[in-house]
Structure formats: structure tokens, C-alpha cells
Protein backbone atom coordinates (compact mmCIF):
# COMPACT_ATOMS: atom_id res chain seq x y z
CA UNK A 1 1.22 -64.11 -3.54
CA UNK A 2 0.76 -60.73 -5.32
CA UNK A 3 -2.07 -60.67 -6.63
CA UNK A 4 -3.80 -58.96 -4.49
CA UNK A 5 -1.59 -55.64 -4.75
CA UNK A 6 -2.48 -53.09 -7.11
CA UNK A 7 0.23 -52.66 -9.80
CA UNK A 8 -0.68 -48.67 -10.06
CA UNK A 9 -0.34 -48.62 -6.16
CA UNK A 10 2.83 -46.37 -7.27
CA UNK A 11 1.15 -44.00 -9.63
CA UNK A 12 -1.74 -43.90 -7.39
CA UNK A 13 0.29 -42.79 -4.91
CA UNK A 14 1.84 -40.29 -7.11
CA UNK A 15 -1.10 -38.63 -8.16
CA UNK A 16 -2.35 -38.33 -4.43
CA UNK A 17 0.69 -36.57 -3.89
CA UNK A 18 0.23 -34.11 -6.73
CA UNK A 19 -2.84 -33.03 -5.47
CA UNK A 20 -2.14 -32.45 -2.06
CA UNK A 21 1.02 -30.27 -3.25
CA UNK A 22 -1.66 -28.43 -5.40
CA UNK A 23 -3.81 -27.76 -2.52
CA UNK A 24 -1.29 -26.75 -0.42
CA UNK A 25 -0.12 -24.51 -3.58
CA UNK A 26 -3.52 -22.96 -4.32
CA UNK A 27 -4.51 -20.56 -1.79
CA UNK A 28 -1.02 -18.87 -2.54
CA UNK A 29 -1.53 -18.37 -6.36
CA UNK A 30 -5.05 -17.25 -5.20
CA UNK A 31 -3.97 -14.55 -3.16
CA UNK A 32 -1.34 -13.82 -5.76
CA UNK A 33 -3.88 -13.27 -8.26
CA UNK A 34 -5.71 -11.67 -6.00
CA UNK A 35 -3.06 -8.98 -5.59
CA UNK A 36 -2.36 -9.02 -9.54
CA UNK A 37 -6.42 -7.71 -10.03
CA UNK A 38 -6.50 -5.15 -7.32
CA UNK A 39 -3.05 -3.50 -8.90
CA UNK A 40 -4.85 -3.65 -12.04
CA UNK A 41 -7.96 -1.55 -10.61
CA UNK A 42 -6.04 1.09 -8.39
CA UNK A 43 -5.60 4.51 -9.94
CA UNK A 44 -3.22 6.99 -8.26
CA UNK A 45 -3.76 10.00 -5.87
CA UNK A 46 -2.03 13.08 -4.96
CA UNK A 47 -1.83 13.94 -1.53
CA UNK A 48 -0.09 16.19 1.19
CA UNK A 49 0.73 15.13 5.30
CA UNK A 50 -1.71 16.81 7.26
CA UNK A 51 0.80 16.25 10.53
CA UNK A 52 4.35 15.93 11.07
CA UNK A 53 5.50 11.84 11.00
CA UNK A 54 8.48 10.91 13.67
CA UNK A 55 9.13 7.52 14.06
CA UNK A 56 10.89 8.45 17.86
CA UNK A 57 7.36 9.52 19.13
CA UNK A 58 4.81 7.39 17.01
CA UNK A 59 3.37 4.38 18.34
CA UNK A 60 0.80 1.91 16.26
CA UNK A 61 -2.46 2.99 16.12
CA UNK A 62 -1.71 7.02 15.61
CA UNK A 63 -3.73 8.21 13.23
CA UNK A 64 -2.51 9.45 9.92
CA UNK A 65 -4.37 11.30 7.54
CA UNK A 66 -3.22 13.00 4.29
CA UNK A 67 -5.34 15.46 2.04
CA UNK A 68 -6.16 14.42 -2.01
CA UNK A 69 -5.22 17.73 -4.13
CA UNK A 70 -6.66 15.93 -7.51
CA UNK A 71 -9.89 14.64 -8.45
CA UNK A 72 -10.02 10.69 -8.32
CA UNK A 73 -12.34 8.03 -10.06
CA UNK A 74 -11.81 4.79 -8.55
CA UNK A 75 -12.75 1.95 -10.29
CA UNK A 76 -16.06 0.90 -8.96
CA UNK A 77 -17.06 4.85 -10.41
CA UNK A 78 -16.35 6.28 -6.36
CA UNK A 79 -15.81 9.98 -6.91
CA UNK A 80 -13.05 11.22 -4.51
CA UNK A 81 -12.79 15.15 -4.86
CA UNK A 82 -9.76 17.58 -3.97
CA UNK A 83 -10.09 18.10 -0.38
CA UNK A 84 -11.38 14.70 0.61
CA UNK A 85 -9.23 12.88 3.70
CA UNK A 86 -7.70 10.00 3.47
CA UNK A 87 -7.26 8.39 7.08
CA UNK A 88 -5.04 5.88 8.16
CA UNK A 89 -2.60 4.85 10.79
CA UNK A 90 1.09 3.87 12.02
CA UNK A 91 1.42 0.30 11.81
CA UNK A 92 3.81 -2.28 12.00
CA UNK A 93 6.05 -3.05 9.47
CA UNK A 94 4.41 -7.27 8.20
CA UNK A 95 7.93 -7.26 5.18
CA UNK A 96 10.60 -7.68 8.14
CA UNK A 97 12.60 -5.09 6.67
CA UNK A 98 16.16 -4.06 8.26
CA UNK A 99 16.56 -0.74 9.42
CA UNK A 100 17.21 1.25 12.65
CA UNK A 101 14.47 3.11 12.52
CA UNK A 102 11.00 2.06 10.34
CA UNK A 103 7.57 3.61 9.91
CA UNK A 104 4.96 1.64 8.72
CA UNK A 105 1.73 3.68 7.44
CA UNK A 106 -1.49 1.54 6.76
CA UNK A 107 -4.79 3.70 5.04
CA UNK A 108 -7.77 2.45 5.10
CA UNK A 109 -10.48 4.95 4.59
CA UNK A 110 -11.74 8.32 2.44
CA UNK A 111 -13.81 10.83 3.78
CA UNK A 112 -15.59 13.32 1.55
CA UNK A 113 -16.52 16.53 2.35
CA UNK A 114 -19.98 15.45 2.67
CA UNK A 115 -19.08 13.07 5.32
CA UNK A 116 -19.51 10.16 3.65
CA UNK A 117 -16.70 7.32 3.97
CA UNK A 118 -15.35 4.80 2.02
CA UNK A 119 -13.40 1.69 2.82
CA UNK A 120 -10.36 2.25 0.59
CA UNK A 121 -6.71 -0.41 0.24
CA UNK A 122 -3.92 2.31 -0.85
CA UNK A 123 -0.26 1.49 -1.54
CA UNK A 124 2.33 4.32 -1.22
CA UNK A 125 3.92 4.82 -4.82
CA UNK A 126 6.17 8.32 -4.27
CA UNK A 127 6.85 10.10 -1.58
CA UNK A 128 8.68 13.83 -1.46
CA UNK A 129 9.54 16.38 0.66
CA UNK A 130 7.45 19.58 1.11
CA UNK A 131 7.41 22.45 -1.60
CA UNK A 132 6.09 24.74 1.09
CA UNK A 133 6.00 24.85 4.98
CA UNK A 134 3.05 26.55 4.45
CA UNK A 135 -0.49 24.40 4.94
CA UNK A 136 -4.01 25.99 4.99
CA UNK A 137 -7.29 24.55 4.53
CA UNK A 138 -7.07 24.10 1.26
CA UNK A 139 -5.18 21.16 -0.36
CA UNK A 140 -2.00 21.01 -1.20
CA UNK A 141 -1.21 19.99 -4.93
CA UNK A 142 1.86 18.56 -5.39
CA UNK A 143 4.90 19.68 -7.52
CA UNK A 144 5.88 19.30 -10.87
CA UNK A 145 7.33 16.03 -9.40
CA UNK A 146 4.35 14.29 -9.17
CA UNK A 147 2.70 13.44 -12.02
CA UNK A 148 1.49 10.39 -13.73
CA UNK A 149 4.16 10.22 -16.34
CA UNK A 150 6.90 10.27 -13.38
CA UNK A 151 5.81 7.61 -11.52
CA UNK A 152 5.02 3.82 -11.94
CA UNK A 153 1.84 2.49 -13.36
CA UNK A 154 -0.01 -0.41 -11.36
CA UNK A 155 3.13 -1.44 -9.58
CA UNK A 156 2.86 -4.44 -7.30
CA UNK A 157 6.08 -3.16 -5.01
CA UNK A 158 7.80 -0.45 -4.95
CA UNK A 159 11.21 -0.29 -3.65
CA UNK A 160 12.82 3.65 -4.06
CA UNK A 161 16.14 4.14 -2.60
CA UNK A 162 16.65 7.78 -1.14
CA UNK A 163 13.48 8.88 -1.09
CA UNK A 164 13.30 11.05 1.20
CA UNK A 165 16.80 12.13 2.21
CA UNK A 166 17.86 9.46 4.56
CA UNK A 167 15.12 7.62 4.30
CA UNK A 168 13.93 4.38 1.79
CA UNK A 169 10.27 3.64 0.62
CA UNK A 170 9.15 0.04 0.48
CA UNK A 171 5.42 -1.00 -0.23
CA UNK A 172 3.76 -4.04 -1.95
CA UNK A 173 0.06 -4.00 -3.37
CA UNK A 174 -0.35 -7.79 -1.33
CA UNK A 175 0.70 -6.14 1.71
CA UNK A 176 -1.58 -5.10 4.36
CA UNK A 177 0.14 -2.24 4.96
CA UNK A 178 0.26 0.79 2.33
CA UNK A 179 4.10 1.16 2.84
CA UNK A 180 7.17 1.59 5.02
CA UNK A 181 9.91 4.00 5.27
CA UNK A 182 12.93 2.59 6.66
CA UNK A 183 15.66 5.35 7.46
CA UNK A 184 19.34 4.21 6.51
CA UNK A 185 20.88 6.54 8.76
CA UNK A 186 21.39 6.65 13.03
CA UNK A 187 18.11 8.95 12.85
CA UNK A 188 14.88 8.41 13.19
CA UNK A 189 12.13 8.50 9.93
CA UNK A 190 10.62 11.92 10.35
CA UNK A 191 7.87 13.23 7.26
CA UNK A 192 6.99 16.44 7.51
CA UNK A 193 3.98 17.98 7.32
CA UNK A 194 3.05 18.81 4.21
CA UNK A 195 5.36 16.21 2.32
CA UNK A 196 3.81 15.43 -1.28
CA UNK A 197 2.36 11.60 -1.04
CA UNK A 198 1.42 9.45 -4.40
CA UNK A 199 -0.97 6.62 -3.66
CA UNK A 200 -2.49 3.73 -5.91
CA UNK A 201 -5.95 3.16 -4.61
CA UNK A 202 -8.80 0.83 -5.21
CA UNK A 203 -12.18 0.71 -3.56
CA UNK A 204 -12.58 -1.74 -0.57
CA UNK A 205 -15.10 -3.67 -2.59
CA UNK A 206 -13.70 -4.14 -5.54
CA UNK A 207 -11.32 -5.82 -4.16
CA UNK A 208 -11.19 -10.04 -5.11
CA UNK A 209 -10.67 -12.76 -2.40
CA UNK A 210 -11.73 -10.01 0.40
């Protein structure tokens, strides 16, 4: 006898199914979305290298810090002046990329002038080599190079072959790191000091799912 079996035991079944593979699906278009907002909030940033970068003598956890040479409004209405710091450190590289020789660069802070900090996420956008050896306490402003019109608008990766001169850039907004240079040669990645950065940055607490 049958009668006791549902006849939408099948379809039942189904739709458990469908559900589970949406649950399973949804905290991955979350954080997609996620990463889709805070590319739509982050506004670039010129900086310079405050100190020399060589991936044969860096280990994670040295700090990295770069100075801002333009005036930046991020979008919670944070003021970052010319002059303030943006500090950060060598990290390791969370894409798996291949490469004999990778820096990974994760920033995570601004400090004004005044001393007050703020929890930033920043991706690298552009990187260049230095117009001038030359550093003093001033910032540097970058070259004719760098500019808004040259380089991409809310990107959520960035990969830029060549670079630097030996040397790749790879970053993604949904990565925790802000980007990583992978050298394609036998050499090691070395930034000097000085080298022009573009970032994309958005306030720590504007940030959604965080």
C-alpha cells in the first residue's frame, strides 16, 4: 500500500534542495555585493613611498607608509589633507599569484597631521616610478601621469602588466590586501622611494558587511 507516501515527496525534496544550494550561495553574493558598494564609495589618492620596498629583505609585518600629495574627501565627508600618512604593511599575497618574487602591501590606516587616525581599506590602482630621487618633508605630487582621467574609475581589480619595469600590479577591491607586485623577471620586486602610488580609498566604516 501507498497511500501513505506523499506524492510531492519528489518536489518536496526538490525544493529542500534549492534552498540549501541558496544558503550555501548567499554569503558569497553577499560579500560580492559587499565589494561592489565599497568600490562604489572609494575615491582615489595620490601618494609617494616614504622608504625604499625590496622584496629580498622585507618580511610581513614591515611597515609601509606612503605620503597623500592631494586633498581627499572620502565618502563618509573624512577630510584627508596633503601631507597626511597613510600606514600600512608587507603582507602576504591571499590571490596565489605565480611569480618568483611577490610583494604584497596591505594599508590600513591615515594619519593627519593633527594626529588623528582613521581606519581606512585602500586598493592600489597605479603605480610608477619616481620623477625625482629627491624627498623632503613635504609631499611629493605625482607626475603628469597620474591623474584621474589616466587611470580607472571604481575598479574592482586591477591587473597592469609592466608596471613598473619588471614588475606586474595585481589588486582586487574584495581582497584584504591593497595589492601585489609580482616581478616577471629572476629579480626581486624593489619600489623605490619616492615611486608615485594611486590608491582607491574608502573609510573603514563605511564599509558594508564589516
Amino acid at each position: 500500500m501507498r497511500h501513505g507516501i506523499p506524492v510531492t515527496s519528489s518536489s518536496a525534496m526538490l525544493s529542500m534542495a534549492l534552498l540549501f544550494s541558496s544558503a550555501v550561495l548567499a554569503p558569497g553574493n553577499a560579500k560580492a555585493q559587499s565589494a561592489q558598494n565599497q568600490s562604489a564609495q572609494m575615491v582615489p589618492a595620490y601618494a609617494a613611498l616614504a622608504n625604499t620596498l625590496d622584496a629580498g629583505k622585507t618580511k610581513v609585518g614591515d611597515p609601509v607608509r606612503v605620503i597623500v600629495s592631494n586633498k581627499v574627501k572620502l565618502a563618509n565627508g573624512t577630510l584627508l589633507p596633503a601631507g597626511t600618512t597613510i600606514e600600512g604593511v608587507v603582507s602576504t599575497d591571499d590571490m596565489q599569484l605565480t611569480g618568483s618574487s611577490k610583494l604584497a602591501l596591505r594599508f590600513t590606516k591615515a594619519e593627519i597631521k593633527d594626529g588623528k587616525v582613521v581606519p581606512i581599506k585602500a586598493t592600489i590602482i597605479g603605480i610608477f616610478p619616481p620623477e625625482s630621487e629627491d624627498i623632503s618633508n613635504r609631499p611629493i605630487k605625482p607626475g603628469d601621469e597620474v591623474t584621474s582621467s589616466s587611470l580607472p574609475q571604481h575598479p574592482d581589480s586591477i591587473d597592469e602588466i609592466g608596471a613598473l619595469p619588471g614588475v606586474d600590479l595585481h589588486s582586487k577591491t574584495a581582497s584584504s590586501n591593497s595589492g601585489v607586485l609580482v616581478s616577471t623577471t629572476k629579480h626581486d620586486v624593489k619600489v623605490k622611494r619616492v615611486s608615485e602610488i594611486a590608491l582607491s580609498v574608502v573609510a573603514q566604516n563605511t564599509q558594508l558587511g564589516m
